[in-house]
PDB file of N, CA and C in Angstrom:
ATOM      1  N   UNK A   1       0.850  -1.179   0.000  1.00  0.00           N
ATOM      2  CA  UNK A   1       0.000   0.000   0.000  1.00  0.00           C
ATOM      3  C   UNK A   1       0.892   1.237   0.000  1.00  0.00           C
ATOM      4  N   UNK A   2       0.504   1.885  -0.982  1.00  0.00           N
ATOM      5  CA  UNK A   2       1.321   3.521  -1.169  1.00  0.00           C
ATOM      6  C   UNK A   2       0.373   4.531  -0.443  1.00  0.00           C
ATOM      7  N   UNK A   3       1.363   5.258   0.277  1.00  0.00           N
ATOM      8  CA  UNK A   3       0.857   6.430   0.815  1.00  0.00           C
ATOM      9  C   UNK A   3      -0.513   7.249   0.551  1.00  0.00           C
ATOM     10  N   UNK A   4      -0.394   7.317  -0.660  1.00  0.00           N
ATOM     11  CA  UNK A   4      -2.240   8.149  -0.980  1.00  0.00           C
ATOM     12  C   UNK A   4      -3.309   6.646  -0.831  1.00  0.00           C
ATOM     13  N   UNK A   5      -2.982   5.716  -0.991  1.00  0.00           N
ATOM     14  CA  UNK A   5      -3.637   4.967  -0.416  1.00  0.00           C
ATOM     15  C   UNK A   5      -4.274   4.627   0.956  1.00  0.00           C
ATOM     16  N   UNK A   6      -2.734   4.404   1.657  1.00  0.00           N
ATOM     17  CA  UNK A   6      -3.182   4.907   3.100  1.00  0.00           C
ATOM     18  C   UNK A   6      -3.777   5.958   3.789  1.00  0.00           C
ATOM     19  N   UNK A   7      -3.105   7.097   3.205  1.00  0.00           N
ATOM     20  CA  UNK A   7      -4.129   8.583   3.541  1.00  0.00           C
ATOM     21  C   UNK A   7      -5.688   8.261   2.974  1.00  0.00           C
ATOM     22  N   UNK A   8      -5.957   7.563   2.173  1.00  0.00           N
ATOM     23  CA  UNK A   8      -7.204   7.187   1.743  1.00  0.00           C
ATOM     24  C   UNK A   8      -8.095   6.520   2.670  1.00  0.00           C
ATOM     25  N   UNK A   9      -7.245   5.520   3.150  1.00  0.00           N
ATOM     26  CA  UNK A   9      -7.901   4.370   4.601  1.00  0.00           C
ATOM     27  C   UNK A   9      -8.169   5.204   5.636  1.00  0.00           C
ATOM     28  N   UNK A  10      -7.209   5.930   5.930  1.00  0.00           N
ATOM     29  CA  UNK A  10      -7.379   6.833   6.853  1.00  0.00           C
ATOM     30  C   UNK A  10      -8.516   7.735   7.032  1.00  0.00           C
ATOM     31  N   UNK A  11      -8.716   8.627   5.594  1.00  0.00           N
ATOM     32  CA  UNK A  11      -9.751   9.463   5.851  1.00  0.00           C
ATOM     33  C   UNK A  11     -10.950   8.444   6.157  1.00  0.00           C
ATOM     34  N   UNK A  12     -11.365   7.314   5.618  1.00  0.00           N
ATOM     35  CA  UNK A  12     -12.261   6.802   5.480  1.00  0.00           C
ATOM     36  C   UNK A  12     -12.800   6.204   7.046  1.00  0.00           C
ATOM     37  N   UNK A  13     -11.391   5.678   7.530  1.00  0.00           N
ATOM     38  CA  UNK A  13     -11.650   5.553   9.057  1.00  0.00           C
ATOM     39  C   UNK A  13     -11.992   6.341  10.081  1.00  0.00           C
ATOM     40  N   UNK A  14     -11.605   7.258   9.435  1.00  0.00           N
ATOM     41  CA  UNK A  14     -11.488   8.517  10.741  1.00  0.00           C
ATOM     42  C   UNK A  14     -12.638   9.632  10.463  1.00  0.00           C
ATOM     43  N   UNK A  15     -13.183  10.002   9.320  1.00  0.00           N
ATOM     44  CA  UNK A  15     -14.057  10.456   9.031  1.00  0.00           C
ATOM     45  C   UNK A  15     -15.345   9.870   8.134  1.00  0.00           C
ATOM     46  N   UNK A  16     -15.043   8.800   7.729  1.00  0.00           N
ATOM     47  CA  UNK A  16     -16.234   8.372   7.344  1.00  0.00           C
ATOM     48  C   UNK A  16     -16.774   8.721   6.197  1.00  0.00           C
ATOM     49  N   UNK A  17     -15.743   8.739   5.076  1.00  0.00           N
ATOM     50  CA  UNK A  17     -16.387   9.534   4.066  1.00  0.00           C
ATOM     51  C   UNK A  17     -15.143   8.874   2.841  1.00  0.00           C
ATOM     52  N   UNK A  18     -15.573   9.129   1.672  1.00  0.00           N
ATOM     53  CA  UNK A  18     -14.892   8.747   0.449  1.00  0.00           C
ATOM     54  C   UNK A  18     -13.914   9.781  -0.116  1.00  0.00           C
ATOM     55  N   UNK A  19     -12.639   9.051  -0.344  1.00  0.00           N
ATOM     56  CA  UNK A  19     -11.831  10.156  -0.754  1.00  0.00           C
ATOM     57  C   UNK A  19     -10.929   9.955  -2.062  1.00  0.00           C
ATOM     58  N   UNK A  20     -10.888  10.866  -2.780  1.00  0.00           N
ATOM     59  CA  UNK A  20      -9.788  10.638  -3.619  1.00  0.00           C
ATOM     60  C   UNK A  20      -8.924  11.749  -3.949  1.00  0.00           C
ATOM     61  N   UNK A  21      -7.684  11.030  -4.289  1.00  0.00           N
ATOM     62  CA  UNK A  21      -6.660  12.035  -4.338  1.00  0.00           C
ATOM     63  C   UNK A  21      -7.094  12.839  -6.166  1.00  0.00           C
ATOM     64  N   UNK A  22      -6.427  14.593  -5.394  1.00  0.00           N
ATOM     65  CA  UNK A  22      -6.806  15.705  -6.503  1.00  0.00           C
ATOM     66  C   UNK A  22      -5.412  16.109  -6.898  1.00  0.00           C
ATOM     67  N   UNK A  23      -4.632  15.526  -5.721  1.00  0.00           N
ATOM     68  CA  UNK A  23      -2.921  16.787  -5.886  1.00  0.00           C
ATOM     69  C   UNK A  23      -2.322  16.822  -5.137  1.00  0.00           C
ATOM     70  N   UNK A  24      -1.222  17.540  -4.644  1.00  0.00           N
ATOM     71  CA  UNK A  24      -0.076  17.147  -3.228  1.00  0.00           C
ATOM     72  C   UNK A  24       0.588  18.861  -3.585  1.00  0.00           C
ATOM     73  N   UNK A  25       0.658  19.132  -2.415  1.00  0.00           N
ATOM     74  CA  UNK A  25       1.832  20.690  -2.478  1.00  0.00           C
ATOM     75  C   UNK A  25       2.295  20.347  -0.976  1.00  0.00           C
ATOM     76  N   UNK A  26       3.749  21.095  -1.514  1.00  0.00           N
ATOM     77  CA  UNK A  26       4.732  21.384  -0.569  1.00  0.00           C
ATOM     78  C   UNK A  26       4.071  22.130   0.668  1.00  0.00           C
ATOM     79  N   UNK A  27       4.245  21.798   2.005  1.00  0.00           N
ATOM     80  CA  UNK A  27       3.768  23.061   2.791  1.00  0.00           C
ATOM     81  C   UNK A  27       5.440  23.105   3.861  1.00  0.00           C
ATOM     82  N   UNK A  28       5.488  24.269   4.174  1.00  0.00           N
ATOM     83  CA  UNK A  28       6.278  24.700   5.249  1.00  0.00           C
ATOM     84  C   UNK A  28       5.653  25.516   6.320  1.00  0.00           C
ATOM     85  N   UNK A  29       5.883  25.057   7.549  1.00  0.00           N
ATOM     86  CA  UNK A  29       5.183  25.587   8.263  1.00  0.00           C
ATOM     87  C   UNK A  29       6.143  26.207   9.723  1.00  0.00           C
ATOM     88  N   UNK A  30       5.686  27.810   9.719  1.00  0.00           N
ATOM     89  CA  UNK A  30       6.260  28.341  11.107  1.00  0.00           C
ATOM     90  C   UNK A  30       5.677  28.787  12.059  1.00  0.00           C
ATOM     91  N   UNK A  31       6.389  28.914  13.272  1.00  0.00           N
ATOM     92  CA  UNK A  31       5.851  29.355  14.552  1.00  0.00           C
ATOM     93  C   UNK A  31       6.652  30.121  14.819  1.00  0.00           C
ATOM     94  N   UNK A  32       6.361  31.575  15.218  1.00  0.00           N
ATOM     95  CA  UNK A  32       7.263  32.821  15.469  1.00  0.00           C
ATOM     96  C   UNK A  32       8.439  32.647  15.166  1.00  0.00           C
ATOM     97  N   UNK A  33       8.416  31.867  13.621  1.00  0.00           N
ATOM     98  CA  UNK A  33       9.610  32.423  12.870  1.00  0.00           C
ATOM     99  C   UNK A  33       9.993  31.467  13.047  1.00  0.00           C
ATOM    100  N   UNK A  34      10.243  29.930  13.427  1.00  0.00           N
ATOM    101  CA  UNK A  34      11.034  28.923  13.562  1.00  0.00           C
ATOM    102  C   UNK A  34      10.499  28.270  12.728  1.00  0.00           C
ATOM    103  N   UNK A  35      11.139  27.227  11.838  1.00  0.00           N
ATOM    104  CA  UNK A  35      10.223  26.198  10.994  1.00  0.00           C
ATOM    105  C   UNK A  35       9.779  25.149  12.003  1.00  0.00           C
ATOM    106  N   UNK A  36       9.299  24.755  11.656  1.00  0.00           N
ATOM    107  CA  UNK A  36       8.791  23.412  12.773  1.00  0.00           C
ATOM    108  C   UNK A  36       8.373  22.491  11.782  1.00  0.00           C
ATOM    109  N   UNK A  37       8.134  22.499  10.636  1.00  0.00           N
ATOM    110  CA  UNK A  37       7.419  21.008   9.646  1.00  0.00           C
ATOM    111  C   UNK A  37       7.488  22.046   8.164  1.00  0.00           C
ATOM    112  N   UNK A  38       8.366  20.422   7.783  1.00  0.00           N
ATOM    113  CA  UNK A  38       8.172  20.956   6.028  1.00  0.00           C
ATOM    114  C   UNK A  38       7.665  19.611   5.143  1.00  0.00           C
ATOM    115  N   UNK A  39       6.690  19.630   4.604  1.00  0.00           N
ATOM    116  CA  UNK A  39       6.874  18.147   3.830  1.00  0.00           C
ATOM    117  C   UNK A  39       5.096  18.598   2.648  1.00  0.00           C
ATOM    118  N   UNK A  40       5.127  17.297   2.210  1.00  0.00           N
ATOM    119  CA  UNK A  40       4.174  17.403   1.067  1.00  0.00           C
ATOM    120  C   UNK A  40       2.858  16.831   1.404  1.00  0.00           C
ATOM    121  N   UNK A  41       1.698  17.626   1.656  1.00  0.00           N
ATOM    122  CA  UNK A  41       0.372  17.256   1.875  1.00  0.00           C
ATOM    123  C   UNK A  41      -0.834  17.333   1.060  1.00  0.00           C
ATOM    124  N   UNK A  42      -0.987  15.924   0.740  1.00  0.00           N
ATOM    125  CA  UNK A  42      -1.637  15.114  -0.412  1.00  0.00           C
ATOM    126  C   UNK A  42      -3.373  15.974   0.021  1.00  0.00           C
ATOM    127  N   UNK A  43      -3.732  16.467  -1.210  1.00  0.00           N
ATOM    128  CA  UNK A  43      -5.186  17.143  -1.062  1.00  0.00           C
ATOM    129  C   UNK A  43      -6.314  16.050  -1.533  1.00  0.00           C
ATOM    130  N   UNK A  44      -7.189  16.036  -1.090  1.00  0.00           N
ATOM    131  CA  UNK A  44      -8.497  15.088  -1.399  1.00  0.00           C
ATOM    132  C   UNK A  44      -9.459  15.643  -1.561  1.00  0.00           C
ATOM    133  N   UNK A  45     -10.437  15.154  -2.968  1.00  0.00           N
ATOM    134  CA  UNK A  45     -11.764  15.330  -2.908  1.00  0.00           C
ATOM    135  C   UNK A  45     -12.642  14.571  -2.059  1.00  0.00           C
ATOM    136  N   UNK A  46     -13.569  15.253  -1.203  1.00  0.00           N
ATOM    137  CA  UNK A  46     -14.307  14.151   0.033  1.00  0.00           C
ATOM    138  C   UNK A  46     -15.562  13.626  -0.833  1.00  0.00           C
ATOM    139  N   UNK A  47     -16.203  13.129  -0.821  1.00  0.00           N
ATOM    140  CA  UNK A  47     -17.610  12.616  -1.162  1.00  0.00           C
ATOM    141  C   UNK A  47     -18.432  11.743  -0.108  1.00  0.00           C
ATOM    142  N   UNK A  48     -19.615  12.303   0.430  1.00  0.00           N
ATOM    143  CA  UNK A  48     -19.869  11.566   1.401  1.00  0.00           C
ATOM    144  C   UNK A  48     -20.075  12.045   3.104  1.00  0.00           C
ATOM    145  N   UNK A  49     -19.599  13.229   2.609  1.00  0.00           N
ATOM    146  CA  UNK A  49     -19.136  14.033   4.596  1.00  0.00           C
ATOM    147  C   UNK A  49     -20.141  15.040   4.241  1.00  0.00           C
ATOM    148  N   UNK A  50     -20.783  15.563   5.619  1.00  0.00           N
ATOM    149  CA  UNK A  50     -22.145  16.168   5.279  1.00  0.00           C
ATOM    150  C   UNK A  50     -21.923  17.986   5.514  1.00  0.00           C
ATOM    151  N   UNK A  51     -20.442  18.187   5.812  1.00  0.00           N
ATOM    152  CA  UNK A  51     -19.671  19.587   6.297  1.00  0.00           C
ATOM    153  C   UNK A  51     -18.682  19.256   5.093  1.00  0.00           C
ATOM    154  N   UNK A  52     -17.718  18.696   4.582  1.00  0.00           N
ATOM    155  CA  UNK A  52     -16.510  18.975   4.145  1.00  0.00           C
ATOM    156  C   UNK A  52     -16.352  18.091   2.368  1.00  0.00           C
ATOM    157  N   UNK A  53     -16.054  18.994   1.885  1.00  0.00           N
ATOM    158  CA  UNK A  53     -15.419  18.409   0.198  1.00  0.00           C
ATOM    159  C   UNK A  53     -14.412  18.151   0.152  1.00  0.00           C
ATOM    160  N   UNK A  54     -13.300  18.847   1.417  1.00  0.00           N
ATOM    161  CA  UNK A  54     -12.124  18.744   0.653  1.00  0.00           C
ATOM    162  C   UNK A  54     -10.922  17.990   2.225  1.00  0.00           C
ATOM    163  N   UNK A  55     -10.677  17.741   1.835  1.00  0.00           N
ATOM    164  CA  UNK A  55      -9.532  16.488   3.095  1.00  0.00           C
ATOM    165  C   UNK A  55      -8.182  17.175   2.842  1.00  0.00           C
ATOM    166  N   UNK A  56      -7.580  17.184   3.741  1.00  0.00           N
ATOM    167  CA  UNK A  56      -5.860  16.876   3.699  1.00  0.00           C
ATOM    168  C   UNK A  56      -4.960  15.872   4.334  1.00  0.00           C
ATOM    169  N   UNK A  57      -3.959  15.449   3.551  1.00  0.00           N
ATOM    170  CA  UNK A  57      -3.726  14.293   4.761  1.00  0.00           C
ATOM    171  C   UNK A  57      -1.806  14.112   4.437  1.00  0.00           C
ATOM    172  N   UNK A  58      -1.452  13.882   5.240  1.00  0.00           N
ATOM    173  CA  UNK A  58       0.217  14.045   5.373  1.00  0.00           C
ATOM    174  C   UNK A  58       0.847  12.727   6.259  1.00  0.00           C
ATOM    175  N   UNK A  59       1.938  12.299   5.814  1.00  0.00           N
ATOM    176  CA  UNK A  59       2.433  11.498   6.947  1.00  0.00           C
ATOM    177  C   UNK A  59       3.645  12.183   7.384  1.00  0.00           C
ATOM    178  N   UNK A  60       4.315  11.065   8.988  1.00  0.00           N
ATOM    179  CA  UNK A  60       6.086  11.851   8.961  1.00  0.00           C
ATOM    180  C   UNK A  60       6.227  11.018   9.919  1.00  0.00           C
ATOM    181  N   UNK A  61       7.149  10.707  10.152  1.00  0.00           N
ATOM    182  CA  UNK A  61       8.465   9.653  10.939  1.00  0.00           C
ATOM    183  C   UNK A  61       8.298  10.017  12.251  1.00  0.00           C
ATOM    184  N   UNK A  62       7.948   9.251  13.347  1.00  0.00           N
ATOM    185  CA  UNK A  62       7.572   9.346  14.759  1.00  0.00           C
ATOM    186  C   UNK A  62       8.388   8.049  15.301  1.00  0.00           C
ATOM    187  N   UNK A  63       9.594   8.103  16.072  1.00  0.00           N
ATOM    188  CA  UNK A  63      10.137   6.684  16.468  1.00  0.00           C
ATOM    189  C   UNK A  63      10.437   6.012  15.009  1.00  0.00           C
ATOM    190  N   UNK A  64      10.555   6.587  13.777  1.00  0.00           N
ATOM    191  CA  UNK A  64      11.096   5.633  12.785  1.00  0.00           C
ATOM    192  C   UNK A  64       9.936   5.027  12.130  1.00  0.00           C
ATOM    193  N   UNK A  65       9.113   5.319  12.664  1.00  0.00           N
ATOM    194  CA  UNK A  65       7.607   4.314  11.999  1.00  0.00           C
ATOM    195  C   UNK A  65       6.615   5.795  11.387  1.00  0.00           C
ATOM    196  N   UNK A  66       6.083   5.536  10.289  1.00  0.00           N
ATOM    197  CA  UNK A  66       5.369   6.455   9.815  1.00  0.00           C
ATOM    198  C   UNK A  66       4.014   6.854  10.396  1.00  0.00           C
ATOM    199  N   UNK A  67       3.670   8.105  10.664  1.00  0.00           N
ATOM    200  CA  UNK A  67       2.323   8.483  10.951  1.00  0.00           C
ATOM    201  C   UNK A  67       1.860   9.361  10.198  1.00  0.00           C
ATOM    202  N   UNK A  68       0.251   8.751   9.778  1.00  0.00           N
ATOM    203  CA  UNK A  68      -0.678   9.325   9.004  1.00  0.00           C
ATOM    204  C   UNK A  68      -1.459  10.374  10.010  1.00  0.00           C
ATOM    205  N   UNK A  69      -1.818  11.686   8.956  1.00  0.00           N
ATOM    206  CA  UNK A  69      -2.469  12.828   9.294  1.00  0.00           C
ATOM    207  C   UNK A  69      -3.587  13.139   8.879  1.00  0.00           C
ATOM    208  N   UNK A  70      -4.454  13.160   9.516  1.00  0.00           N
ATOM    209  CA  UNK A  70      -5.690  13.821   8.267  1.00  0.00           C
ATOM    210  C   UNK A  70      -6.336  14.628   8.944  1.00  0.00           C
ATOM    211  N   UNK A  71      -6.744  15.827   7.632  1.00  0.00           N
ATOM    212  CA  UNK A  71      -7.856  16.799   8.260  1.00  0.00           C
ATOM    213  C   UNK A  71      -8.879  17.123   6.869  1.00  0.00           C
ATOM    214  N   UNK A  72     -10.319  17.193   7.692  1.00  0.00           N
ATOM    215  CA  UNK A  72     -11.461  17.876   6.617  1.00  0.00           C
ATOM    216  C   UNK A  72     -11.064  19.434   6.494  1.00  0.00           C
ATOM    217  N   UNK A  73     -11.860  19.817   5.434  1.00  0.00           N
ATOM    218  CA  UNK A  73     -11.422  21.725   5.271  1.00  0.00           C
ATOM    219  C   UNK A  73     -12.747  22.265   5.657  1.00  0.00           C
ATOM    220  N   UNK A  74     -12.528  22.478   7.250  1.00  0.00           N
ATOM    221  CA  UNK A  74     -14.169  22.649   7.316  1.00  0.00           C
ATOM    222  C   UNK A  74     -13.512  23.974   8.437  1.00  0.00           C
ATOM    223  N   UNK A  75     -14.213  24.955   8.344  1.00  0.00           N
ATOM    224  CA  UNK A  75     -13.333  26.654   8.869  1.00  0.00           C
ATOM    225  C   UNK A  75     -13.062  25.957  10.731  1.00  0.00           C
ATOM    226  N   UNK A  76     -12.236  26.381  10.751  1.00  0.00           N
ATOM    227  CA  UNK A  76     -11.386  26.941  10.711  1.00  0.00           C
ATOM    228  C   UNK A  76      -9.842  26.744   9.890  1.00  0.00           C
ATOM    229  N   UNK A  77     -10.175  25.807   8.983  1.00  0.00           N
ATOM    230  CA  UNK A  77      -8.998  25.009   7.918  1.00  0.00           C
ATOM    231  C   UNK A  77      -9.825  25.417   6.818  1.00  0.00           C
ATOM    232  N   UNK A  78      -8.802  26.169   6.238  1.00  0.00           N
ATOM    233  CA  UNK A  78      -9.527  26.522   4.640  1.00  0.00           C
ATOM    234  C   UNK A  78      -8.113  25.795   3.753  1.00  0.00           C
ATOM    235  N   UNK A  79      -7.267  25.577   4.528  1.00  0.00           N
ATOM    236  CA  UNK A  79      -5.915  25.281   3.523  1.00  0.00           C
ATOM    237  C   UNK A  79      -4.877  24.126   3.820  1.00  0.00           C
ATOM    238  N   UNK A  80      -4.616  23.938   3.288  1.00  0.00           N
ATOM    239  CA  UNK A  80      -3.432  22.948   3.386  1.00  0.00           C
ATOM    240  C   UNK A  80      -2.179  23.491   4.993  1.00  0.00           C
ATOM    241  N   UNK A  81      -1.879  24.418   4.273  1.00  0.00           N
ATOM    242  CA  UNK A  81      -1.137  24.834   4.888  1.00  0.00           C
ATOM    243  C   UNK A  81      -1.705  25.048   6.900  1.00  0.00           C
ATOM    244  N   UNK A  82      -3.121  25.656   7.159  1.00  0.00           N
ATOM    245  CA  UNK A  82      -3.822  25.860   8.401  1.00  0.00           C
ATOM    246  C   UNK A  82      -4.264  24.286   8.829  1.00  0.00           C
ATOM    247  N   UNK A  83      -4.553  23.091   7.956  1.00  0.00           N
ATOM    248  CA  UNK A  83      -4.384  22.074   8.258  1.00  0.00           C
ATOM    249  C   UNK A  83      -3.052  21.547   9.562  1.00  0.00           C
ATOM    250  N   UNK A  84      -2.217  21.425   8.347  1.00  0.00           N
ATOM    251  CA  UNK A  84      -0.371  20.840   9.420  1.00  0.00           C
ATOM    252  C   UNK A  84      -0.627  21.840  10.967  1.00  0.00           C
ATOM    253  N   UNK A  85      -0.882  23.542  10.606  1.00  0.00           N
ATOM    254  CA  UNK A  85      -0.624  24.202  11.868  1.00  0.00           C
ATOM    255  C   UNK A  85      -1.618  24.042  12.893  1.00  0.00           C
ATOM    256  N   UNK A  86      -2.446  23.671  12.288  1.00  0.00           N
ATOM    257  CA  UNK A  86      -3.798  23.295  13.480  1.00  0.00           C
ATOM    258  C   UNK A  86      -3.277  21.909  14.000  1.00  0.00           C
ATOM    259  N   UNK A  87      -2.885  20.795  13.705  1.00  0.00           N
ATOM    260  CA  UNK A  87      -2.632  19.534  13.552  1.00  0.00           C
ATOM    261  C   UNK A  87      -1.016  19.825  14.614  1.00  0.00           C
ATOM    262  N   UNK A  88      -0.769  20.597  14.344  1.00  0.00           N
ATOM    263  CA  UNK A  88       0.787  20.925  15.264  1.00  0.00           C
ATOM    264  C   UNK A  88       0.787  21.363  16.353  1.00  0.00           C
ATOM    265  N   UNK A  89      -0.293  22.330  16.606  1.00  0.00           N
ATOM    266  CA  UNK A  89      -0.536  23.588  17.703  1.00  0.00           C
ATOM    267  C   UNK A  89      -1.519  22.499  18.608  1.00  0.00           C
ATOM    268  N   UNK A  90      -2.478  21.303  18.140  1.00  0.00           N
ATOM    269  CA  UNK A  90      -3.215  20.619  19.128  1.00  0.00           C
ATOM    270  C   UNK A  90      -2.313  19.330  19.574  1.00  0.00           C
ATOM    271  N   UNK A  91      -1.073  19.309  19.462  1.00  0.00           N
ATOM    272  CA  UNK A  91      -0.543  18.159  19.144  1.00  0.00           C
ATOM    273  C   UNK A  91      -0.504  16.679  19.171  1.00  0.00           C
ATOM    274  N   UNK A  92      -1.487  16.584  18.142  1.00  0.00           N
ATOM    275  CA  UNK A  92      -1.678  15.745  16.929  1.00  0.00           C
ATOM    276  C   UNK A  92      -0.521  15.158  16.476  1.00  0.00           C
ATOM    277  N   UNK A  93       0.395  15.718  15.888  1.00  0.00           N
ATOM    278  CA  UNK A  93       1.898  15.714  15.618  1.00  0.00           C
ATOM    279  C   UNK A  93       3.169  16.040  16.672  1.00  0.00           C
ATOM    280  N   UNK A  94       2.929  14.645  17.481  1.00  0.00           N
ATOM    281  CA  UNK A  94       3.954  14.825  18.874  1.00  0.00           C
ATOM    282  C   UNK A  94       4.807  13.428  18.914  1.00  0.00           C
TER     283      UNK A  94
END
């Protein structure tokens, strides 16, 4: 299983809804100026979720073993990018 696959299982587990991949962009992300996360977060069309069309979902190396990320784009996430920092700031990504 390849990664947009898994981000696929994922959304489906965790939100309950159908996803497919649309695209992937680079995000970098800072906190008063420090980077804290740079990597590539795979965008999804949702189908199926009764708030959200659009998913994001990212993995990254925790202990050497990969962890999957996912978020719906439902406000206060309009972006890829407010995705990772919301996902960082609740830590989600610890």
């Amino acid at each position: 299983m390849n990664r947009i696959e898994a981000l696929i299982d994922v959304i489906a587990l965790s939100h309950h809804c159908h996803a497919e991949h649309v695209g992937s962009t680079l995000v970098t992300t800072s906190i008063g100026g420090q980077r804290v996360w740079e990597g590539l977060v795979d965008v999804f069309s949702v189908v199926g979720h009764p708030q959200a069309e659009r998913a994001y979902g990212w993995s990254y190396l925790h202990g050497g073993f990969p962890r999957f990320v996912t978020s719906l784009q439902i406000p206060p996430i309009k972006s890829a990018e407010a995705a990772v920092l919301t996902a960082i700031k609740s830590g989600q990504m610890s």
